[in-house]
C-alpha atoms as a PDB file:
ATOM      1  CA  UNK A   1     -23.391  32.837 -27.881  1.00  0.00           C
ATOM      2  CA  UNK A   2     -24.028  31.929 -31.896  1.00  0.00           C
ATOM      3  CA  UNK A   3     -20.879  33.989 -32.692  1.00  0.00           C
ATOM      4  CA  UNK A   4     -18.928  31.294 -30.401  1.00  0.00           C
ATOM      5  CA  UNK A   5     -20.297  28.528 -31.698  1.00  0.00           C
ATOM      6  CA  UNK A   6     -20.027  29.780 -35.032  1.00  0.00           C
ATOM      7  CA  UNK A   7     -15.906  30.364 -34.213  1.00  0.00           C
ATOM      8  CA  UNK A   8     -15.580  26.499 -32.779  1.00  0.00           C
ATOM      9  CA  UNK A   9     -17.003  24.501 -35.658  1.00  0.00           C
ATOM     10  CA  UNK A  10     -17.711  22.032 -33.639  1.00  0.00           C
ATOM     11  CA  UNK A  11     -20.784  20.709 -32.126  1.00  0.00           C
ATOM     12  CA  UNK A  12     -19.665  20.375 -28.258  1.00  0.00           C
ATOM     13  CA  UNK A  13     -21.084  22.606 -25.983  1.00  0.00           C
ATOM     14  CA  UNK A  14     -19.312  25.729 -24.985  1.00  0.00           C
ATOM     15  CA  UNK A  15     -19.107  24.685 -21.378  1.00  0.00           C
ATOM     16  CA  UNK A  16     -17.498  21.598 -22.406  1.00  0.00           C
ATOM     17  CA  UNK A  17     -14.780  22.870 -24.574  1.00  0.00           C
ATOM     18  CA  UNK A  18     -14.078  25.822 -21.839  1.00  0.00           C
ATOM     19  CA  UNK A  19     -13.582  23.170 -19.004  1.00  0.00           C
ATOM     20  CA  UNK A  20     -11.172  21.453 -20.612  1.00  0.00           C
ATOM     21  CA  UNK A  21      -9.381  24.034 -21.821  1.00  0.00           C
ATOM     22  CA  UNK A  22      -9.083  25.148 -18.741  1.00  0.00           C
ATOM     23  CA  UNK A  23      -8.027  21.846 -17.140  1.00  0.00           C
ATOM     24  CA  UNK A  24      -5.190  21.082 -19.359  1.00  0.00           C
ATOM     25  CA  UNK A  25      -2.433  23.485 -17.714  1.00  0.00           C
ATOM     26  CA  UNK A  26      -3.300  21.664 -14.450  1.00  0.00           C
ATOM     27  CA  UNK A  27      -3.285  18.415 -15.499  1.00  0.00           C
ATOM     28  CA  UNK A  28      -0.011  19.375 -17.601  1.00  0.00           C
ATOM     29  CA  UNK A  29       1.505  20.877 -13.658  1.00  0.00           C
ATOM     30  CA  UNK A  30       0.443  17.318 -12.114  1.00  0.00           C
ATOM     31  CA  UNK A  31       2.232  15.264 -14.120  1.00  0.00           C
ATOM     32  CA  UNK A  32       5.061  17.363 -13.828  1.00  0.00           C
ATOM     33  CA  UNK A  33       5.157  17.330 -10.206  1.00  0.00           C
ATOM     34  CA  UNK A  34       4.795  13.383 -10.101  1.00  0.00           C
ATOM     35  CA  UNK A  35       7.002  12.270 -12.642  1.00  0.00           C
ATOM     36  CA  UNK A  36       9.492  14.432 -10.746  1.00  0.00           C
ATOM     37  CA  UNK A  37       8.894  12.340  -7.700  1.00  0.00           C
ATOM     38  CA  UNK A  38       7.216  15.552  -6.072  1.00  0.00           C
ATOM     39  CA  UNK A  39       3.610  15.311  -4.281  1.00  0.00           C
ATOM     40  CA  UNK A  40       1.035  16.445  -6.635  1.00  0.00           C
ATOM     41  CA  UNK A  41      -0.226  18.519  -4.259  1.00  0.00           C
ATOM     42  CA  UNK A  42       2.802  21.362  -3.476  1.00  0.00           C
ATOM     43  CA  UNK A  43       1.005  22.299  -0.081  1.00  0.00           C
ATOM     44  CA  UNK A  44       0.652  18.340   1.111  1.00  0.00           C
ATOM     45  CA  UNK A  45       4.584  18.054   2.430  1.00  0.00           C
ATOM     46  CA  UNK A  46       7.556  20.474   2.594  1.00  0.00           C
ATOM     47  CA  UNK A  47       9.661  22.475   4.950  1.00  0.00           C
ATOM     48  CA  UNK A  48       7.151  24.808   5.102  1.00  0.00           C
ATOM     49  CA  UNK A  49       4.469  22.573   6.416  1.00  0.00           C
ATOM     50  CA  UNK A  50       6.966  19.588   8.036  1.00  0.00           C
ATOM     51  CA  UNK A  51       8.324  22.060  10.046  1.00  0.00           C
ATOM     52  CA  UNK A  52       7.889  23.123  13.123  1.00  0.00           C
ATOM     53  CA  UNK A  53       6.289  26.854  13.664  1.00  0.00           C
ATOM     54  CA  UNK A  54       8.769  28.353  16.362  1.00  0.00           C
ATOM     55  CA  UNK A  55      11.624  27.063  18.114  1.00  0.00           C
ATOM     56  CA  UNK A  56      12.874  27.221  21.930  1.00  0.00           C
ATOM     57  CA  UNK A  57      16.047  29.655  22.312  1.00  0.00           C
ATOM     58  CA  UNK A  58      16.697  27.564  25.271  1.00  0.00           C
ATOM     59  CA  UNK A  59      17.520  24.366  22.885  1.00  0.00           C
ATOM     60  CA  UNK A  60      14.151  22.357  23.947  1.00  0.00           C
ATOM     61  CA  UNK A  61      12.420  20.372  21.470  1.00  0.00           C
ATOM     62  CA  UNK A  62       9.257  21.901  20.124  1.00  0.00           C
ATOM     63  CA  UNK A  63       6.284  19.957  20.770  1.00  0.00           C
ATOM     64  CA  UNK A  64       4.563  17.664  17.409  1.00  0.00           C
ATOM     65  CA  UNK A  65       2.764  19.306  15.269  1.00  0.00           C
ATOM     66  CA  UNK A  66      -1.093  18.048  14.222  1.00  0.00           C
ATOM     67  CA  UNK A  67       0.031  16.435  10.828  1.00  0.00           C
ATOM     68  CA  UNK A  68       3.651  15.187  12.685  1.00  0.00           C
ATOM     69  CA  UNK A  69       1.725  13.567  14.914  1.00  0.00           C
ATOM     70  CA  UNK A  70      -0.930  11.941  12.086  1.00  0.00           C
ATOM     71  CA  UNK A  71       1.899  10.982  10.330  1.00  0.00           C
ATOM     72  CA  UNK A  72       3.603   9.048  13.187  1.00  0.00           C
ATOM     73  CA  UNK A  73       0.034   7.264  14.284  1.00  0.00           C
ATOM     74  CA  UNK A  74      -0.058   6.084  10.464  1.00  0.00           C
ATOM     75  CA  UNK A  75       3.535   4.998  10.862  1.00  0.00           C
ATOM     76  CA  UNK A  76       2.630   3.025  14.167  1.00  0.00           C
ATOM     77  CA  UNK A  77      -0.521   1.545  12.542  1.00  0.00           C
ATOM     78  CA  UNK A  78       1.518   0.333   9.137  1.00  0.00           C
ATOM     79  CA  UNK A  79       4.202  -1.469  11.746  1.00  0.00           C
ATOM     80  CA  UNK A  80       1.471  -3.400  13.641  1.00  0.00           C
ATOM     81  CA  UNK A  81      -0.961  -4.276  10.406  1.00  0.00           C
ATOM     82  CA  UNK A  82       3.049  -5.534   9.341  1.00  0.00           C
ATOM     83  CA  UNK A  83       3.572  -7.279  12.551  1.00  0.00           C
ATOM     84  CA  UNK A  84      -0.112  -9.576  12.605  1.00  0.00           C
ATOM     85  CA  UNK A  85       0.011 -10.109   8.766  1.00  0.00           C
ATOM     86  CA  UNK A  86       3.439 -11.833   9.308  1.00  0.00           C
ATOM     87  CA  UNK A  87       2.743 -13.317  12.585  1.00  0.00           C
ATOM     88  CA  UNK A  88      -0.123 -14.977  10.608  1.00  0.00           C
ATOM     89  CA  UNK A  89       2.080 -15.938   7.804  1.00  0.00           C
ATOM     90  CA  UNK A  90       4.214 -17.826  10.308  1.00  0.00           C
ATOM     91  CA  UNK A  91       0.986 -19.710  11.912  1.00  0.00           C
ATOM     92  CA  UNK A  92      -0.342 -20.529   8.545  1.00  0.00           C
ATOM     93  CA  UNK A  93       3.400 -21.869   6.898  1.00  0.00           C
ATOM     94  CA  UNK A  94       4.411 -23.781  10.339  1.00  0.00           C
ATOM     95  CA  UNK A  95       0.172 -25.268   9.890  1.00  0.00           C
ATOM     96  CA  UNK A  96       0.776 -26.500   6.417  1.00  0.00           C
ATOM     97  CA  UNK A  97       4.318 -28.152   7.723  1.00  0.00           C
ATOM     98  CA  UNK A  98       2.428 -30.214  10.650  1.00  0.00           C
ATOM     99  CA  UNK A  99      -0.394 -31.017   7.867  1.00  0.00           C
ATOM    100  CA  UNK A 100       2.143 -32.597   5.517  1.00  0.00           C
ATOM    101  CA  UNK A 101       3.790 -34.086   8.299  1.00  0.00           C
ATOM    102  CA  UNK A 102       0.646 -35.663   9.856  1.00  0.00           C
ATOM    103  CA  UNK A 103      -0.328 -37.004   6.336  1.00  0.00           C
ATOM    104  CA  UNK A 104       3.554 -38.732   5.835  1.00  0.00           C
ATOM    105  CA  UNK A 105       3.334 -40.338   9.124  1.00  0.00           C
ATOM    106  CA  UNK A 106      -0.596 -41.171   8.336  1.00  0.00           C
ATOM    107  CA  UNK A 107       1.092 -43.043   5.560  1.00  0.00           C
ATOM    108  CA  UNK A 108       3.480 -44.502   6.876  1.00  0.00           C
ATOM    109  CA  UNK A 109       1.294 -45.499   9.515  1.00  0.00           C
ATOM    110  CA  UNK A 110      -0.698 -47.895   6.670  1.00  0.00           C
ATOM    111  CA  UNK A 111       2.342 -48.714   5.380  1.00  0.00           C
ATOM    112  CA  UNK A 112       3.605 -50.524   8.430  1.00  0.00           C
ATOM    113  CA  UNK A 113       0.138 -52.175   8.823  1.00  0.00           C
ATOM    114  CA  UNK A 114       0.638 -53.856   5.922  1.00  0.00           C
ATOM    115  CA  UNK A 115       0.779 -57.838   6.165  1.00  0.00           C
ATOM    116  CA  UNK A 116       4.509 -59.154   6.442  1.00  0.00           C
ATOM    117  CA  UNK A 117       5.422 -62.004   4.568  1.00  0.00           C
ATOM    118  CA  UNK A 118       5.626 -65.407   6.227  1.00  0.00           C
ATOM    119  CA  UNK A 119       6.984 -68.732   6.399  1.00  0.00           C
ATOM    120  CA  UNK A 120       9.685 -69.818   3.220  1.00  0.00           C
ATOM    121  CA  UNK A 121      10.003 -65.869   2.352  1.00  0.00           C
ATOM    122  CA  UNK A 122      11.350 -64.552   5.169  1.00  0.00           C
ATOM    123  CA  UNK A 123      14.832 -66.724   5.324  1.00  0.00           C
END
């Protein structure tokens, strides 16, 4: 162990240096694979693992496979989360509209309250 430290110079811990030597070729691989667009992990999505396992000589479909079927729940549960949060939009900009519109005719309401001129004015 001294004749390693004596070879690094440095004052880090052998464990140290070693893990991040060793870390660097797959950090180096991940942002390869993302600034290609790819999924950092290779096994995550493919033809390999999209794919379906066997198909029916007959020409029926295959049934979904485990992460098919994950994917499509997800899918499902993005589109409705989508739906509410812009069926709630709508309540809250058509609300504002009938709030601005309640405070014009509030105003106008005072307005028209107002006293009226009389007598030499009015002809």
């Amino acid at each position: 162990m001294s004749i390693l430290m004596k070879k690094t110079s440095l004052h880090l811990p052998i464990a140290l240096l070693n893990r991040s030597f060793s870390c660097t070729p797959a950090l180096e691989i991940k942002l390869l694979r993302v600034s290609k667009g790819l999924p950092v992990n290779r096994n995550a999505e493919g033809i390999l693992t999209d794919g379906p396992d066997y198909t029916f000589l007959d020409g029926r479909p295959t049934p979904l496979l485990h992460k098919q079927k994950l994917r499509m729940e997800k899918q499902q549960d993005y589109a409705s989360r989508i739906v509410q949060l812009s069926s709630e939009l709508d309540f809250a900009k058509e609300r504002y509209q009938n709030i601005q519109k309640a405070k014009e005719e509030e105003r106008q309401r005072i307005l028209n309250n107002r006293l009226k001129p009389k007598g030499e004015s009015l002809k």
